[in-house]
N, C-alpha and C. Protein backbone atom coordinates (compact mmCIF):
# COMPACT_ATOMS: atom_id res chain seq x y z
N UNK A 1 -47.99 2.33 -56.07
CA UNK A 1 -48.76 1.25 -55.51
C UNK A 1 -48.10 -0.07 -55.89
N UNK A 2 -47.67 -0.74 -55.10
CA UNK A 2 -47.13 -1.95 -54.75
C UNK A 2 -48.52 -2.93 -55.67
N UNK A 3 -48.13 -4.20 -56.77
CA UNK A 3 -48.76 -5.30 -57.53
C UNK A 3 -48.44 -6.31 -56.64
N UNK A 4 -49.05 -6.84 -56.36
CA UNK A 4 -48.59 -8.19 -55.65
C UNK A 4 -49.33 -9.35 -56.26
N UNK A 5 -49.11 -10.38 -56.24
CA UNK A 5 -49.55 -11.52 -57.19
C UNK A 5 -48.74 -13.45 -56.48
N UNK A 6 -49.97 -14.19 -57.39
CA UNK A 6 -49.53 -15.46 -56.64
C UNK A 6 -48.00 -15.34 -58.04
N UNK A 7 -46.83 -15.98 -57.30
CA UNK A 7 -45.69 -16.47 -58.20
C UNK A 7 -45.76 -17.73 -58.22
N UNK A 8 -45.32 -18.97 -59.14
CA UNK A 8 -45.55 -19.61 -59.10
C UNK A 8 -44.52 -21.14 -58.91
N UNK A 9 -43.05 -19.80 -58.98
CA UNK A 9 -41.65 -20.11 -59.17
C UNK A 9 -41.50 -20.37 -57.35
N UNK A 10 -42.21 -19.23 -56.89
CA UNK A 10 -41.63 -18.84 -55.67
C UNK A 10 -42.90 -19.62 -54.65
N UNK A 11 -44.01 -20.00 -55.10
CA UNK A 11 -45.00 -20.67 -54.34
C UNK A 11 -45.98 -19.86 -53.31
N UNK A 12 -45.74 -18.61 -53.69
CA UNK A 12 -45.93 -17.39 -52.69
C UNK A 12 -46.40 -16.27 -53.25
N UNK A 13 -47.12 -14.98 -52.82
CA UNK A 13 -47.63 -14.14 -53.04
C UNK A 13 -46.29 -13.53 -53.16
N UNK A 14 -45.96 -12.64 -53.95
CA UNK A 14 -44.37 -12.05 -54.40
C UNK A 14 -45.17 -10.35 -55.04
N UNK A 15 -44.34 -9.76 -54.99
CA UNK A 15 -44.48 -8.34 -55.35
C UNK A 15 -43.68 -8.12 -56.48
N UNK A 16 -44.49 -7.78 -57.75
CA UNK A 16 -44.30 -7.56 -58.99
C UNK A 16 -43.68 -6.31 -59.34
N UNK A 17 -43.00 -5.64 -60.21
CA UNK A 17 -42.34 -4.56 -60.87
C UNK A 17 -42.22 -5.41 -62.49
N UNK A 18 -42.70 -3.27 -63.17
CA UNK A 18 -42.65 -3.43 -64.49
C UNK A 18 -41.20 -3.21 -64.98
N UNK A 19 -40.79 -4.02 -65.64
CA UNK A 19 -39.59 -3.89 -65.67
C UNK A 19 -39.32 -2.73 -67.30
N UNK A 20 -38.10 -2.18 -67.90
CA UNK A 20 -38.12 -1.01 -68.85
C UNK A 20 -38.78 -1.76 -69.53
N UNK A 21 -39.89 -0.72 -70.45
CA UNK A 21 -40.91 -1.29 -71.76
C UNK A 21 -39.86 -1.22 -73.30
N UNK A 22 -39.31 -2.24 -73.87
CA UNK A 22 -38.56 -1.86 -74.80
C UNK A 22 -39.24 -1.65 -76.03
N UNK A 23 -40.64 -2.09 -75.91
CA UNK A 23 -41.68 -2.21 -76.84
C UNK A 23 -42.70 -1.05 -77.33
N UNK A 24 -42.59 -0.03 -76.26
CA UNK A 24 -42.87 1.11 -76.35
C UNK A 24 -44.52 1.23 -75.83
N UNK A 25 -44.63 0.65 -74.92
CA UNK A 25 -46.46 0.71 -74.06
C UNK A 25 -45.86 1.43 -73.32
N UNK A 26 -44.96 2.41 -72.90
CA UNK A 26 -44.99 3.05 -71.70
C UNK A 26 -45.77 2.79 -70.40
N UNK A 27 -46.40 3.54 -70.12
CA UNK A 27 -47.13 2.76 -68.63
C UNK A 27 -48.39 2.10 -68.98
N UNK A 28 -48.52 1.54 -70.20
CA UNK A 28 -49.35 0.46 -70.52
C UNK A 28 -49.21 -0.71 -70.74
N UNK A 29 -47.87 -0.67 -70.11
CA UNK A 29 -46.67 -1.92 -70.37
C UNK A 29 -47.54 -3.36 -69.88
N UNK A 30 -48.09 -4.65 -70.28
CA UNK A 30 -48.43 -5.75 -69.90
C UNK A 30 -47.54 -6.27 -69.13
N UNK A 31 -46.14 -6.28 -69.17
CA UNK A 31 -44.90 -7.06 -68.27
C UNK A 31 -44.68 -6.43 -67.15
N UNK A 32 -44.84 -7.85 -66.24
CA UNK A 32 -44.36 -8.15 -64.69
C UNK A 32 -43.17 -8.74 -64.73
N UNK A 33 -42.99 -8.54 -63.50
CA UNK A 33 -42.00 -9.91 -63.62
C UNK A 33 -41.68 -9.84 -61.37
N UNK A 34 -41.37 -10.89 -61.16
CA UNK A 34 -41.52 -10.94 -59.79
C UNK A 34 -39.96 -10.30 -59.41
N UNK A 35 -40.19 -9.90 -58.40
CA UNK A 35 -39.25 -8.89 -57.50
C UNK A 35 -38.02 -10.15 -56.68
N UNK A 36 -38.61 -11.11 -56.98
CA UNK A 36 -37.99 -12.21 -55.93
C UNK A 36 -37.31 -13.37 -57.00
N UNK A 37 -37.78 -13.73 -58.00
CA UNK A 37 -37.26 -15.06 -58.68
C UNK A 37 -36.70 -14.25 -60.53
N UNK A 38 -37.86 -13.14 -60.52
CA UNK A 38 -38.00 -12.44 -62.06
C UNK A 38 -38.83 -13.35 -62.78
N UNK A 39 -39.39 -14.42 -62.42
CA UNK A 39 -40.40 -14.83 -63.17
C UNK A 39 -41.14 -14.33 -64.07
N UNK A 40 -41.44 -13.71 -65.08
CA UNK A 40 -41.94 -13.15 -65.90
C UNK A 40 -43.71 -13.08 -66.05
N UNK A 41 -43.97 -12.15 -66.17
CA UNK A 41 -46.04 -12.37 -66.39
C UNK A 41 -46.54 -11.30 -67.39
N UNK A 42 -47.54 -11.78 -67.90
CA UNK A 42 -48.35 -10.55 -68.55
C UNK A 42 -49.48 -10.02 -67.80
N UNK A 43 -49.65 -8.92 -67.89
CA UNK A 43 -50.71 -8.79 -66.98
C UNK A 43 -51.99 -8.42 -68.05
N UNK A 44 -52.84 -8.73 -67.84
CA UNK A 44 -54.03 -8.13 -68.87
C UNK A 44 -53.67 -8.30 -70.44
N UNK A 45 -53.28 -9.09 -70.46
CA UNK A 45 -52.97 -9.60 -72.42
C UNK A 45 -53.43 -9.07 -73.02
N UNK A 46 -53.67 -8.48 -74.17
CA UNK A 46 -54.41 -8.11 -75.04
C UNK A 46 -54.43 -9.58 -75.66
N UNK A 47 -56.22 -10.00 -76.21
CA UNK A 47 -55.89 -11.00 -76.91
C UNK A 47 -56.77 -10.61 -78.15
N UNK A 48 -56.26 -11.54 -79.19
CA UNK A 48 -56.66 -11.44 -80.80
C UNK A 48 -58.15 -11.64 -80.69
N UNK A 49 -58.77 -10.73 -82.01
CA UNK A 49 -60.04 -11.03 -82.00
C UNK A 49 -60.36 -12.43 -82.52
N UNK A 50 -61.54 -12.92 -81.72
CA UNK A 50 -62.16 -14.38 -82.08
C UNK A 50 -62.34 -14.38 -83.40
N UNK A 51 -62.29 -15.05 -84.01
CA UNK A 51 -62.91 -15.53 -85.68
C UNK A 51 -64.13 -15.79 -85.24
N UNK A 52 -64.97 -15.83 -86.35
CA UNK A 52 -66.14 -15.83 -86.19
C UNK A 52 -66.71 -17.66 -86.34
N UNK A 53 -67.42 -18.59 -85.90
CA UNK A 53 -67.22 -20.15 -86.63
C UNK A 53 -68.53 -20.73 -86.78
N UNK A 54 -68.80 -20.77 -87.63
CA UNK A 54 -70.30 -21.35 -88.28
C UNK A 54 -70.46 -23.15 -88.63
N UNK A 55 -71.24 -23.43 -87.68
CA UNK A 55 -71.27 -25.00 -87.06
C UNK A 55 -72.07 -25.34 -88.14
N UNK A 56 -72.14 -26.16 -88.60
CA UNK A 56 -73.32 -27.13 -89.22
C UNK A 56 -73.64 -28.62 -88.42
N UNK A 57 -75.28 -28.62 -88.60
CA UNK A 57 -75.70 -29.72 -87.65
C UNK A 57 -76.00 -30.55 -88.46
N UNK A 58 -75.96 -31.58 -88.69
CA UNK A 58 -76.45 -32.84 -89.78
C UNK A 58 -78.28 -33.29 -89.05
N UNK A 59 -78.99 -32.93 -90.20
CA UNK A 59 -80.21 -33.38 -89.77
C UNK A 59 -80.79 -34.70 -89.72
């Protein structure tokens, strides 16, 4: 199945490929990269868990 995505290099909807995972996600690989310029993308980031942040209000 063909990824297609806005590029942003190319100004255009461009068709993405994962390029080799050297990182070892196999087909859980986050990296795109465009078929047309290689622009690079992540897809679905994993991101760090939030810290937790405890406000104080002055009364």
């Amino acid at each position: 199945m063909e990824e297609i995505a806005y590029c942003p290099t190319c100004r255009t909807d461009r068709v993405l490929e994962r390029p080799e995972c050297r990182d070892g996600h196999g087909d859980d690989c986050p990296e795109r990269c465009c078929t047309t310029c290689a622009t690079a993308y992540l897809v679905d980031p994993a991101l760090p868990p939030r810290a937790e942040r405890t406000t104080r209000r002055a009364a």
